[in-house]
C-alpha atoms as a PDB file:
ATOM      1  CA  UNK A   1      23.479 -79.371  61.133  1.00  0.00           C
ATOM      2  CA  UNK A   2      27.011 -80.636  60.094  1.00  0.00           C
ATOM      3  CA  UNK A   3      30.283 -78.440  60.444  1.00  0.00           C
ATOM      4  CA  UNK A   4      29.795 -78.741  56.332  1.00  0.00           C
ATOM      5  CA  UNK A   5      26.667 -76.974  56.484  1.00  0.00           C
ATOM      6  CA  UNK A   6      27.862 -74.387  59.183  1.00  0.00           C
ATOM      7  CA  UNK A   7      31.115 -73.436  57.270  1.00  0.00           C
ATOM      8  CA  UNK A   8      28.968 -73.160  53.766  1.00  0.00           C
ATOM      9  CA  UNK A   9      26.696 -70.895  55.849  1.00  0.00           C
ATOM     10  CA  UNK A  10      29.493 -68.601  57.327  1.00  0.00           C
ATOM     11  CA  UNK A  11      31.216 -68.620  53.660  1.00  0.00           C
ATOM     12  CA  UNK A  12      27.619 -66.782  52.216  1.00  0.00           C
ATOM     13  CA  UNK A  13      27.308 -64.368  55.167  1.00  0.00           C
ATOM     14  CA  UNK A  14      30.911 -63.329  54.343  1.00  0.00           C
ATOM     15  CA  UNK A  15      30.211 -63.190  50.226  1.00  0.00           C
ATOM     16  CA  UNK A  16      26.893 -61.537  50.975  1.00  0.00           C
ATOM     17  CA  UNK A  17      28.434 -58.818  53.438  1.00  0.00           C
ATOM     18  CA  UNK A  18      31.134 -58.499  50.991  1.00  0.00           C
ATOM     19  CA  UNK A  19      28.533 -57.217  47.942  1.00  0.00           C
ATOM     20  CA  UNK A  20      26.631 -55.420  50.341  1.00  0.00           C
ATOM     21  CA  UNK A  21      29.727 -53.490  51.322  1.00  0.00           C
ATOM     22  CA  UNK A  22      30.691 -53.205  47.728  1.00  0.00           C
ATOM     23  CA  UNK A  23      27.229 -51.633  46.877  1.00  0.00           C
ATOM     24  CA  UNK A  24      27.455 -49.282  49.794  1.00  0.00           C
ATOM     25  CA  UNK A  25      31.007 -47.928  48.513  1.00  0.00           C
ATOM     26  CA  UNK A  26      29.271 -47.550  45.003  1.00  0.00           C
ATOM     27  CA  UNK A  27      26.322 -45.612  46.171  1.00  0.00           C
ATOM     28  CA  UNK A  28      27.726 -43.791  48.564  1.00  0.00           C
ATOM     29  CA  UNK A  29      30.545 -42.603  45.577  1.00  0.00           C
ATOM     30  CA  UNK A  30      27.827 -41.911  43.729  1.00  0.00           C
ATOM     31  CA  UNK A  31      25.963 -39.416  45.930  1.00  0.00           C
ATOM     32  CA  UNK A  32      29.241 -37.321  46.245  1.00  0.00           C
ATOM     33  CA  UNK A  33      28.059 -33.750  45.392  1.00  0.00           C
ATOM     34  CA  UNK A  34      30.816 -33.782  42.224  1.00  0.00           C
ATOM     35  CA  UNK A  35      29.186 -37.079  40.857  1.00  0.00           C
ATOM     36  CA  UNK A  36      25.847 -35.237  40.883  1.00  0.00           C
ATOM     37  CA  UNK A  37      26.768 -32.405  39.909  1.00  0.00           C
ATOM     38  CA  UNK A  38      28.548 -34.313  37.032  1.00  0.00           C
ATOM     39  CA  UNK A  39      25.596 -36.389  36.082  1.00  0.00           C
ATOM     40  CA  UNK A  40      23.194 -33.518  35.965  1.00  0.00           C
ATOM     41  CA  UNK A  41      25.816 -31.460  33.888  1.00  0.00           C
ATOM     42  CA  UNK A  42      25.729 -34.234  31.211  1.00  0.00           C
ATOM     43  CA  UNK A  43      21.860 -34.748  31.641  1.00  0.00           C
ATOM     44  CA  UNK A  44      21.160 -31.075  30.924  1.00  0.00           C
ATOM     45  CA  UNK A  45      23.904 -30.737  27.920  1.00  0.00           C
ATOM     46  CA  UNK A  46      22.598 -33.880  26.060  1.00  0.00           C
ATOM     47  CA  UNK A  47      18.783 -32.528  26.513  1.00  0.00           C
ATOM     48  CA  UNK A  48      20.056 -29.103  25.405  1.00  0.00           C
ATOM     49  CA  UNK A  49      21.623 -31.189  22.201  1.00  0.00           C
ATOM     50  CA  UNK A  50      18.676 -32.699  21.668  1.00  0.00           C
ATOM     51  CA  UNK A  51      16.584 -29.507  21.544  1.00  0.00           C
ATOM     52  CA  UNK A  52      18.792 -27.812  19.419  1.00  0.00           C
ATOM     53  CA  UNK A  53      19.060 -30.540  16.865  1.00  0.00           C
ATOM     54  CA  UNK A  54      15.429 -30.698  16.582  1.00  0.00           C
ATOM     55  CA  UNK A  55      14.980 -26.824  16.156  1.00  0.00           C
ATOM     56  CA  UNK A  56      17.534 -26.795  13.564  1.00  0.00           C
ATOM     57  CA  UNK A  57      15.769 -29.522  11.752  1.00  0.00           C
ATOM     58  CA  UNK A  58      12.394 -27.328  12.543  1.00  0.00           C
ATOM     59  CA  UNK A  59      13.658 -24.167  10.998  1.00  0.00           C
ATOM     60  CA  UNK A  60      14.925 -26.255   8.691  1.00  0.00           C
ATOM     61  CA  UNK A  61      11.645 -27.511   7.415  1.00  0.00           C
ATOM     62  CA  UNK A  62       9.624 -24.522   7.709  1.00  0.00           C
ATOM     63  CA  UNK A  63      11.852 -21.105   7.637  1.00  0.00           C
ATOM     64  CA  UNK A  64       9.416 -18.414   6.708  1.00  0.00           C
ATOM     65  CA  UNK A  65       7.480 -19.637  10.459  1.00  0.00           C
ATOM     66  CA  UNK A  66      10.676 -19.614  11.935  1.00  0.00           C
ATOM     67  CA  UNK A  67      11.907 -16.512  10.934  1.00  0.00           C
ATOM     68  CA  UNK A  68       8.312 -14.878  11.929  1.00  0.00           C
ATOM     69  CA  UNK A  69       8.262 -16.125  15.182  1.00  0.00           C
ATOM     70  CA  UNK A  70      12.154 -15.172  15.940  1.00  0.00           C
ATOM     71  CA  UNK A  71      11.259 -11.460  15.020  1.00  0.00           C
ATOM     72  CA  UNK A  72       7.786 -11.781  17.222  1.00  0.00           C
ATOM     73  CA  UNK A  73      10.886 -13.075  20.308  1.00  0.00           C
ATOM     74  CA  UNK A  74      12.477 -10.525  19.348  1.00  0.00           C
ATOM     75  CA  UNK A  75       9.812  -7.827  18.881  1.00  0.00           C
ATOM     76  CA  UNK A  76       8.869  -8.930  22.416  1.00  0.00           C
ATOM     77  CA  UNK A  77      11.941  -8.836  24.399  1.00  0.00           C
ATOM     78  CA  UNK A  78      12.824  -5.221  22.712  1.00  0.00           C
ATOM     79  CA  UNK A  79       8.651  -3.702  23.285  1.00  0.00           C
ATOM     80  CA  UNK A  80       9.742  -0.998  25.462  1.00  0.00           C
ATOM     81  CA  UNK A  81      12.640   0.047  23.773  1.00  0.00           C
ATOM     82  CA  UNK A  82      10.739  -0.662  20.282  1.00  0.00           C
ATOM     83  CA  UNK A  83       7.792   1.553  22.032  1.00  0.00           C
ATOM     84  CA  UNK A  84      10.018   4.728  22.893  1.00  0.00           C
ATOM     85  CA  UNK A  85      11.540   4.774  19.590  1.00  0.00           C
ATOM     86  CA  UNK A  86       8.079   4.379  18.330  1.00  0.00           C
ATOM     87  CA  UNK A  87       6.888   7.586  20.539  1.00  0.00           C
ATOM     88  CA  UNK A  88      10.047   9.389  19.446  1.00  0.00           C
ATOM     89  CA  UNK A  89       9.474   9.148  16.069  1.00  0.00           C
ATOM     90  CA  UNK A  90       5.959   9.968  16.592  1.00  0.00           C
ATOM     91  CA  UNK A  91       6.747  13.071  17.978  1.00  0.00           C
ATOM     92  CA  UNK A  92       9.420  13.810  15.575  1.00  0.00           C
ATOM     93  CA  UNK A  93       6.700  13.476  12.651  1.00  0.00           C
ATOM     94  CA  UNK A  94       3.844  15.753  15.352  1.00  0.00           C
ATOM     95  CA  UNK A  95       6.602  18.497  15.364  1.00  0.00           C
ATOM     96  CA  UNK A  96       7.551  18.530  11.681  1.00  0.00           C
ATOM     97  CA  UNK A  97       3.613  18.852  10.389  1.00  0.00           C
ATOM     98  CA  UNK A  98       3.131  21.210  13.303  1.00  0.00           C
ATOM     99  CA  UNK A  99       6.058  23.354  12.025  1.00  0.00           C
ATOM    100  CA  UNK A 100       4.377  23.656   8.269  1.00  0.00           C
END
């Protein structure tokens, strides 16, 4: 092996530490808690774009289903206090025929 050849060899240990160094730095910037915190901030608000765009263009399409199955949400988030008013008015309407 000529001092040609050993140089050229030394020269590509040295570039090929140097991008392995380089990639290191990136990665390891990367992987800062902020940079991930970052990327998964922008991951969630373009899939949260995304499902809003296609809901509007749902409801869009078909309103009547829409607008059914917002009140049935709705119906369901608000069953107990939907129920007492229910039972309320229930008794409110016992009372009154009770009364005649």
């Amino acid at each position: 092996m000529s001092e040609t050849d050993v140089a050229r060899a030394r020269a590509d240990v040295a570039l090929a530490r140097e991008r392995l160094l380089g990639s290191a730095h990136a990665l390891q910037s990367r992987l800062k808690p902020a940079a991930l915190a970052s990327d998964a901030w922008e991951s969630a608000r373009d899939a949260g774009e995304t499902a809003a765009t296609r809901t509007a263009r749902a409801i869009g399409q078909r309103p009547v289903a829409a607008s059914a199955a917002a009140i049935g949400v709705a119906a369901l988030i608000a069953r107990k206090p939907l129920a007492r008013l229910f039972a309320r008015l229930r008794g409110k309407i016992s009372d009154g025929d009770r009364d005649e």
